[in-house]
C-alpha atoms as a PDB file:
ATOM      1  CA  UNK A   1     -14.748   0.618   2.196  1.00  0.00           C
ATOM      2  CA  UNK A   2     -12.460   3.294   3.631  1.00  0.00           C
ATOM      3  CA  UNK A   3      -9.059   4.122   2.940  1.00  0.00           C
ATOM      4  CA  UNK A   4      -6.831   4.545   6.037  1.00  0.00           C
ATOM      5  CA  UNK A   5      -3.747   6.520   5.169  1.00  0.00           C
ATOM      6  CA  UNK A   6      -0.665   5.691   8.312  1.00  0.00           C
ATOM      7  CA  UNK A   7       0.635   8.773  10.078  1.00  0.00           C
ATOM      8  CA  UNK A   8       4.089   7.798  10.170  1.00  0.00           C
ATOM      9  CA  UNK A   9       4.235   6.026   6.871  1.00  0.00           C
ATOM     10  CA  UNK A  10       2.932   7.879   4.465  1.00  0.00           C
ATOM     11  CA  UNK A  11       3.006   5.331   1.364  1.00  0.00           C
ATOM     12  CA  UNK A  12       1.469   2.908   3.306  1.00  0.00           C
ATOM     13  CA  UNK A  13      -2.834   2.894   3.095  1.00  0.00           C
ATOM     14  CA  UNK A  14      -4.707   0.026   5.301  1.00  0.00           C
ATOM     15  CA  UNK A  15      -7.992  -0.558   3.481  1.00  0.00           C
ATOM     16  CA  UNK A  16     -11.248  -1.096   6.559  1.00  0.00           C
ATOM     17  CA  UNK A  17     -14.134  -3.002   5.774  1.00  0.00           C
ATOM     18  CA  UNK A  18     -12.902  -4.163   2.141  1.00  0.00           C
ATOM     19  CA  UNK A  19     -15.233  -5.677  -0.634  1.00  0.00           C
ATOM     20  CA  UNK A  20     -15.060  -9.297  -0.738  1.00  0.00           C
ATOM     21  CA  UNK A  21     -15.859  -9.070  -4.583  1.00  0.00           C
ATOM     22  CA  UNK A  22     -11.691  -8.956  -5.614  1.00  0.00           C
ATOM     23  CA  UNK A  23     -12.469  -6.714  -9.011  1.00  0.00           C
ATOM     24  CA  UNK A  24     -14.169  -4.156  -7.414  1.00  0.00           C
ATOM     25  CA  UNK A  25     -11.283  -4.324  -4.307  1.00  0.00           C
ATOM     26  CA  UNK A  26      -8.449  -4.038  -7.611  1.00  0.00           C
ATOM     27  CA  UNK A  27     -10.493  -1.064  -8.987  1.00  0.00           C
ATOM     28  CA  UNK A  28     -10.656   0.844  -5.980  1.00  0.00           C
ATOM     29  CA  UNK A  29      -6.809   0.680  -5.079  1.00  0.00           C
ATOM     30  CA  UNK A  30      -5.884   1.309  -8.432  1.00  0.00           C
ATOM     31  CA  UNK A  31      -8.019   4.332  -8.273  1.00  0.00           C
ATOM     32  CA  UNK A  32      -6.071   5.534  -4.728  1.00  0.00           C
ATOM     33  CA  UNK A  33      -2.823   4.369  -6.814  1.00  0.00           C
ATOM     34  CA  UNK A  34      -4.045   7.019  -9.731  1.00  0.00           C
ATOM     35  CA  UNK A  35      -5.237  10.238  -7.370  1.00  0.00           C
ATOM     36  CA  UNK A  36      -1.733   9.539  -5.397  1.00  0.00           C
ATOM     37  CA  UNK A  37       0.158   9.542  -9.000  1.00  0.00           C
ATOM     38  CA  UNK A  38      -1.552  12.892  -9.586  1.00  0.00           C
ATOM     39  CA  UNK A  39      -0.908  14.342  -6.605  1.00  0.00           C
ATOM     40  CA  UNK A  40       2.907  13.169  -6.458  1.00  0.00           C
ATOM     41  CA  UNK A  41       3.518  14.600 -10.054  1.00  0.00           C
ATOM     42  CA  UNK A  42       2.420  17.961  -9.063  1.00  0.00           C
ATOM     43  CA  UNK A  43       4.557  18.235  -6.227  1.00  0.00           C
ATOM     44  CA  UNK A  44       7.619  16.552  -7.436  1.00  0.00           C
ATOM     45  CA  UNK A  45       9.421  16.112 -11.150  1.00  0.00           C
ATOM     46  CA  UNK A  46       9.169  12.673 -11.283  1.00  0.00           C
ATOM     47  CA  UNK A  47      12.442  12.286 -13.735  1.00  0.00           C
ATOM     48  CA  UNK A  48      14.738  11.532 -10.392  1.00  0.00           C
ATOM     49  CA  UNK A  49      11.872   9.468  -8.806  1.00  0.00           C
ATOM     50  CA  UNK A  50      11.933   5.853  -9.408  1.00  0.00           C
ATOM     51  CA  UNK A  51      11.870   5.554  -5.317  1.00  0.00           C
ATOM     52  CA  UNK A  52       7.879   6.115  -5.249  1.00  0.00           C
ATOM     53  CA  UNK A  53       5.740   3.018  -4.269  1.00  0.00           C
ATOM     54  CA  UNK A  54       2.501   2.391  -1.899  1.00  0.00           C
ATOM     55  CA  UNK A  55       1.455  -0.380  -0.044  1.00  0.00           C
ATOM     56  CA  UNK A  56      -1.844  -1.528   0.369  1.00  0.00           C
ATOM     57  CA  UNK A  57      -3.142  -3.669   3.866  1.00  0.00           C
ATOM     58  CA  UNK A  58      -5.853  -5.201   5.145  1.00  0.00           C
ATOM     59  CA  UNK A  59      -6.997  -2.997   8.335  1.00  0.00           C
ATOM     60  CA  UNK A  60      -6.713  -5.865  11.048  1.00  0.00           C
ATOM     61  CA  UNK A  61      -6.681  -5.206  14.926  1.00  0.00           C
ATOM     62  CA  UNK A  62      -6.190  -8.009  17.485  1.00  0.00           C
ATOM     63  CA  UNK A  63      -8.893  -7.116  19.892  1.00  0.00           C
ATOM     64  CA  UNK A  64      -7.278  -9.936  22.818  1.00  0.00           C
ATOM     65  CA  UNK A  65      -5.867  -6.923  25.911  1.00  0.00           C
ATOM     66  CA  UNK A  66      -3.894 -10.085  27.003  1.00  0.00           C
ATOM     67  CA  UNK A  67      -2.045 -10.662  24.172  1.00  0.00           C
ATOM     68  CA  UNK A  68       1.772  -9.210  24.157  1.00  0.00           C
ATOM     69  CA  UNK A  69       2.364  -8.398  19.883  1.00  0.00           C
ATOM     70  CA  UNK A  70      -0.160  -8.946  16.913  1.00  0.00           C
ATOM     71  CA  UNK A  71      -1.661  -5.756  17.493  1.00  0.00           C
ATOM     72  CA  UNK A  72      -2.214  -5.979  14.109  1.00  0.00           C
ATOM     73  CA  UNK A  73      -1.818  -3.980  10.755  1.00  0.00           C
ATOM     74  CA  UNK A  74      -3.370  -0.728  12.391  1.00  0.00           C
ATOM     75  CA  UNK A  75      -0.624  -0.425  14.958  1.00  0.00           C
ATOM     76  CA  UNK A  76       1.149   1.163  11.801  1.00  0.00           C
ATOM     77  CA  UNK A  77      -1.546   4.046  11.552  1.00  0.00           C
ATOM     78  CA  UNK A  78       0.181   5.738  14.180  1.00  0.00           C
ATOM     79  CA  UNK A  79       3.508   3.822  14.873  1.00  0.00           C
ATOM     80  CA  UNK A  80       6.723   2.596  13.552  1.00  0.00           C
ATOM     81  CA  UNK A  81       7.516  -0.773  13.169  1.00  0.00           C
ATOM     82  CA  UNK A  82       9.159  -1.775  16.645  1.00  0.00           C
ATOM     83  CA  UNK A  83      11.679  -4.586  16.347  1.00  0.00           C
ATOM     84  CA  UNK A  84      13.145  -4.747  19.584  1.00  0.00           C
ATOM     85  CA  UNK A  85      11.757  -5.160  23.288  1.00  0.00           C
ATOM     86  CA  UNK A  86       9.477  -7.401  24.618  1.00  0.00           C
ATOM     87  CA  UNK A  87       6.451  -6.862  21.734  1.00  0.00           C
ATOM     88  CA  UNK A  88       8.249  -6.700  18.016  1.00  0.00           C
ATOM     89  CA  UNK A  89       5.759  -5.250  15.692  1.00  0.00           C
ATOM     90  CA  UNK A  90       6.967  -5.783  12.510  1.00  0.00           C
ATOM     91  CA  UNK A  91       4.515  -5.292   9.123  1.00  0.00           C
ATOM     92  CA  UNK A  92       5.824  -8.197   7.546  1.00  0.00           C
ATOM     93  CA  UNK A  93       4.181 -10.262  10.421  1.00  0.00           C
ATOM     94  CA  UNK A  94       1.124  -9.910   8.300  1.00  0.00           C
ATOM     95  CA  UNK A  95       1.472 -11.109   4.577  1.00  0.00           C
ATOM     96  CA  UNK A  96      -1.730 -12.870   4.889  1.00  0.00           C
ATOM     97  CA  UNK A  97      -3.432  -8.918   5.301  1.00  0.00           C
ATOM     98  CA  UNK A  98      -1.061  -7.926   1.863  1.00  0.00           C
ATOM     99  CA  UNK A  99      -3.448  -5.781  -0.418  1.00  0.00           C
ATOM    100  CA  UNK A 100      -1.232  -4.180  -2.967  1.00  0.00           C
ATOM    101  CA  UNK A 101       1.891  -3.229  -3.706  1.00  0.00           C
ATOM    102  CA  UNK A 102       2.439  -0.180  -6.871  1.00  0.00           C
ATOM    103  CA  UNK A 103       6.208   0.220  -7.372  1.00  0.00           C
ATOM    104  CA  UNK A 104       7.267   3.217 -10.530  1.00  0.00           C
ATOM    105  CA  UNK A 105       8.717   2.134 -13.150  1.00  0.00           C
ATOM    106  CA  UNK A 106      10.704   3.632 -16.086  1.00  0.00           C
ATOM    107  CA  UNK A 107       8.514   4.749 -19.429  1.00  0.00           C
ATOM    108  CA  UNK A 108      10.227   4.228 -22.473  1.00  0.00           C
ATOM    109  CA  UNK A 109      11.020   7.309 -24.594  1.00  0.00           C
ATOM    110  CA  UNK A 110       8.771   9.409 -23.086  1.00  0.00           C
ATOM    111  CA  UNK A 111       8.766  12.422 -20.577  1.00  0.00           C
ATOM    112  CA  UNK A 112       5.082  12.824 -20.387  1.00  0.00           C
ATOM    113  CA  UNK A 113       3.827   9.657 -18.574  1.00  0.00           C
ATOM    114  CA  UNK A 114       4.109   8.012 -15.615  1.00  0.00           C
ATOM    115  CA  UNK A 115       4.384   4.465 -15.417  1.00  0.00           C
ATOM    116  CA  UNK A 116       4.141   1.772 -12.542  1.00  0.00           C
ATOM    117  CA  UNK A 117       3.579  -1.790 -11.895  1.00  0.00           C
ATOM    118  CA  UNK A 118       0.864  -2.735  -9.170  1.00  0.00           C
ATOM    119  CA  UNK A 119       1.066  -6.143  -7.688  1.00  0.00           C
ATOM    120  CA  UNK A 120      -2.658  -7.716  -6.027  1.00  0.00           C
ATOM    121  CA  UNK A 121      -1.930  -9.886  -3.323  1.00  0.00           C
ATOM    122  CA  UNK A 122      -3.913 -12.950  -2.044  1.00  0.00           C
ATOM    123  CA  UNK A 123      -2.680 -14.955   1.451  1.00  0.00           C
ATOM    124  CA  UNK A 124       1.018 -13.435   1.056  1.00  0.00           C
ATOM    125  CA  UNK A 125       1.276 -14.022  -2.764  1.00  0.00           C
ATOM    126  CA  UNK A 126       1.133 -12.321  -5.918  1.00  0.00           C
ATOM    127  CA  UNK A 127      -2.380 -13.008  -7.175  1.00  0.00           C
ATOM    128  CA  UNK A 128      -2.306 -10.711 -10.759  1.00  0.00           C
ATOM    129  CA  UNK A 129      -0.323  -7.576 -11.874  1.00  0.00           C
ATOM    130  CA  UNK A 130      -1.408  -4.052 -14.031  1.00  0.00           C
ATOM    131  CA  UNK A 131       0.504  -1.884 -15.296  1.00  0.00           C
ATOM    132  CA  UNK A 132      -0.331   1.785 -14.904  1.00  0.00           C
ATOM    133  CA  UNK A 133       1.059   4.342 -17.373  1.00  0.00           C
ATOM    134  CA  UNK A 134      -0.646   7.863 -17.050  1.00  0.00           C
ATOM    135  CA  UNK A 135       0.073  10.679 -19.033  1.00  0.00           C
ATOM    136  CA  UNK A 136      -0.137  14.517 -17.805  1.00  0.00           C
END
């Protein structure tokens, strides 16, 4: 399982060749969602940022030359979403390849943890939530 991280959107990870076992897929995200908590809180003070989130994605390329669009999720490695012109890649085109979603939230009474809420997804839908609080 590798971890792609997009070049122009830097909160947004597509995951390539992902475990079909769904606990061991959660565990691994959530384990990206931690090292990227650490990371963030050593470069930022997180008291002003509620704004932080990551999005998990199925790596999915349309392999079809003939095709105009669907290049799939891995156009957005190293493009923007393009919503105009004669091929509209757009990354909500592909809620079937949703992963993940972690979103900060606020921690009660307490400036020593970090807290978040990740969403699982399954075909376009929430499949199970955890909450993340980590303390530094």
């Amino acid at each position: 399982m590798e971890f792609i991280q997009s070049k122009v959107y830097p909160d947004l990870y597509l995951v390539k060749h992902a475990v079909e076992e769904k606990d061991s897929l959660h565990k691994a995200i959530k384990k990206v969602v931690r090292q990227n908590l650490i990371e963030y809180h050593q470069k930022t003070d997180f008291k002003d940022s509620f704004q932080y989130s990551l999005r998990f994605y199925t790596y999915y390329k349309n392999w079809n030359p003939l095709t105009f669009g669907d290049s799939g999720t891995a156009y957005f490695i190293d493009n923007e979403e393009d919503l105009g012109g004669m091929v509209v890649e757009d990354l909500s085109m592909y809620p079937q390849y949703k992963l993940a979603i972690f979103t900060m939230t606020d921690c009660k009474n307490t400036n020593t943890s970090i807290c978040g809420k990740l969403d699982y997804y399954e075909n376009g839908y929430v499949l199970k939530t955890d909450m993340i609080k980590h303390n530094f």
